[in-house]
C-alpha atoms as a PDB file:
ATOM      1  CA  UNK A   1      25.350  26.898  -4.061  1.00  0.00           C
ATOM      2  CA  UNK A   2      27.850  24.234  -4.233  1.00  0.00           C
ATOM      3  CA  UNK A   3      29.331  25.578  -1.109  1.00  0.00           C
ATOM      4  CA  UNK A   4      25.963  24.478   0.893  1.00  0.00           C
ATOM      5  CA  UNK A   5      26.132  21.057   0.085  1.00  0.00           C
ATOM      6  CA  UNK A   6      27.821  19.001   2.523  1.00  0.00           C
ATOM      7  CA  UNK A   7      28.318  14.923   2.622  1.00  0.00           C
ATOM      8  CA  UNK A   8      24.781  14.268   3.806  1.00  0.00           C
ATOM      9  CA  UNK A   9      21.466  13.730   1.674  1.00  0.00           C
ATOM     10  CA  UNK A  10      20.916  15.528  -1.076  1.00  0.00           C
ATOM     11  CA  UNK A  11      17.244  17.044  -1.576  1.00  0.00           C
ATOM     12  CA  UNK A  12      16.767  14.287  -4.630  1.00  0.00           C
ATOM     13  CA  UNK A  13      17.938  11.408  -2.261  1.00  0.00           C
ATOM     14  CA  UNK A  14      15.531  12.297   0.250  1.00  0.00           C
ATOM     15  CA  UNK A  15      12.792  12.771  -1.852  1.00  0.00           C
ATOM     16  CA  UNK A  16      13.087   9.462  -3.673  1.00  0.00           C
ATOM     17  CA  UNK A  17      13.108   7.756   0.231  1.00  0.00           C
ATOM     18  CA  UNK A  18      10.602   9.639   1.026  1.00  0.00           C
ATOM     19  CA  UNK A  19       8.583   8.349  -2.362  1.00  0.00           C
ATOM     20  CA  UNK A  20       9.567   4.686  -1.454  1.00  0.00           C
ATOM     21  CA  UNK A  21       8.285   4.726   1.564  1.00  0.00           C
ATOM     22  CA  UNK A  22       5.386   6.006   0.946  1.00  0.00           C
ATOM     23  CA  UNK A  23       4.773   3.778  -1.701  1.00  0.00           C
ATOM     24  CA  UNK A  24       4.913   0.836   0.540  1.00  0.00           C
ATOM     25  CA  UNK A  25       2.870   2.212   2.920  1.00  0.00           C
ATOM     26  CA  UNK A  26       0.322   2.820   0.684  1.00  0.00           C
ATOM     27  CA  UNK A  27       0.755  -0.467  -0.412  1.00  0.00           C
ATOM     28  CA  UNK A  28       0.120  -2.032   2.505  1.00  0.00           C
ATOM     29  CA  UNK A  29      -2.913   0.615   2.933  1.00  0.00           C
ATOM     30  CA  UNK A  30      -4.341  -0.693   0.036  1.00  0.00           C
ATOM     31  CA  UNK A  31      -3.706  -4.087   0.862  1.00  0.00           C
ATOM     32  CA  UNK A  32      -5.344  -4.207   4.216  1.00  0.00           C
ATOM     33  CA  UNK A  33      -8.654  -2.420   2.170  1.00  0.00           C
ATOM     34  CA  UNK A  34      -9.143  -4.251  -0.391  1.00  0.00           C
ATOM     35  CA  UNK A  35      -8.980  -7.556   2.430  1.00  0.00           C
ATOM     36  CA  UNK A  36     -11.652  -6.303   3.582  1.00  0.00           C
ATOM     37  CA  UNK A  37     -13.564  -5.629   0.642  1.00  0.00           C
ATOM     38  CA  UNK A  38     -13.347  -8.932   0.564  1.00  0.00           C
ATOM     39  CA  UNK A  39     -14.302 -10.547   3.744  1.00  0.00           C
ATOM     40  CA  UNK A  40     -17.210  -7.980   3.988  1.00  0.00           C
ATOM     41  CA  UNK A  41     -18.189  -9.375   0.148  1.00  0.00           C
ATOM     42  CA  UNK A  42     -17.631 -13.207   1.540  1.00  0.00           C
ATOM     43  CA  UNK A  43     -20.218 -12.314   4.457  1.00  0.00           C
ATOM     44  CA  UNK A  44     -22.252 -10.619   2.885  1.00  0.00           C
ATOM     45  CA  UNK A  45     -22.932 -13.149  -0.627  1.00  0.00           C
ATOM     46  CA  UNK A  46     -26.213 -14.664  -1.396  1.00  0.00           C
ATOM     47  CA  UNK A  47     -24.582 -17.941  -0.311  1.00  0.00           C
ATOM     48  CA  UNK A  48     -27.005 -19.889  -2.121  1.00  0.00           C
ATOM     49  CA  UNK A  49     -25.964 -18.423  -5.418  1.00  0.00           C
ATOM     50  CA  UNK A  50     -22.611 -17.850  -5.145  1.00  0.00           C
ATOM     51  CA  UNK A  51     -20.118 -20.721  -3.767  1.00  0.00           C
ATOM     52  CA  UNK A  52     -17.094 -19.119  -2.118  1.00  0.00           C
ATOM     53  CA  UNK A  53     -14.232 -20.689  -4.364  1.00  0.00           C
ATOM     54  CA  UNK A  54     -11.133 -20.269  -2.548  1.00  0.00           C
ATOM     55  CA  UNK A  55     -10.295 -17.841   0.768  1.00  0.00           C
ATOM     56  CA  UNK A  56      -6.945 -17.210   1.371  1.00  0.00           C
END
């Protein structure tokens, strides 16, 4: 098996790329949810009982 392995990327390098990118990606996934979560919460409020605190 040795033989088969040449200089490039081994199966365990790629699959730990492969993990960190999709780990950002979902990341940023998440990210762009949960902001909306959030503006759709801030619209949608009884605005007379709840004061919007801080909107960033």
């Amino acid at each position: 098996m040795q033989d088969y392995i040449t200089n490039g990327l081994t199966l365990k390098e790629i699959e730990q790329s492969l993990f960190r990118h999709m780990q950002k990606q979902y990341g940023h996934l998440l990210q762009q949810v949960l902001e909306e979560i959030d503006r759709t919460l801030a619209e949608q409020r009884d605005k007379k009982r709840y004061a919007l605190k801080d909107k960033r």
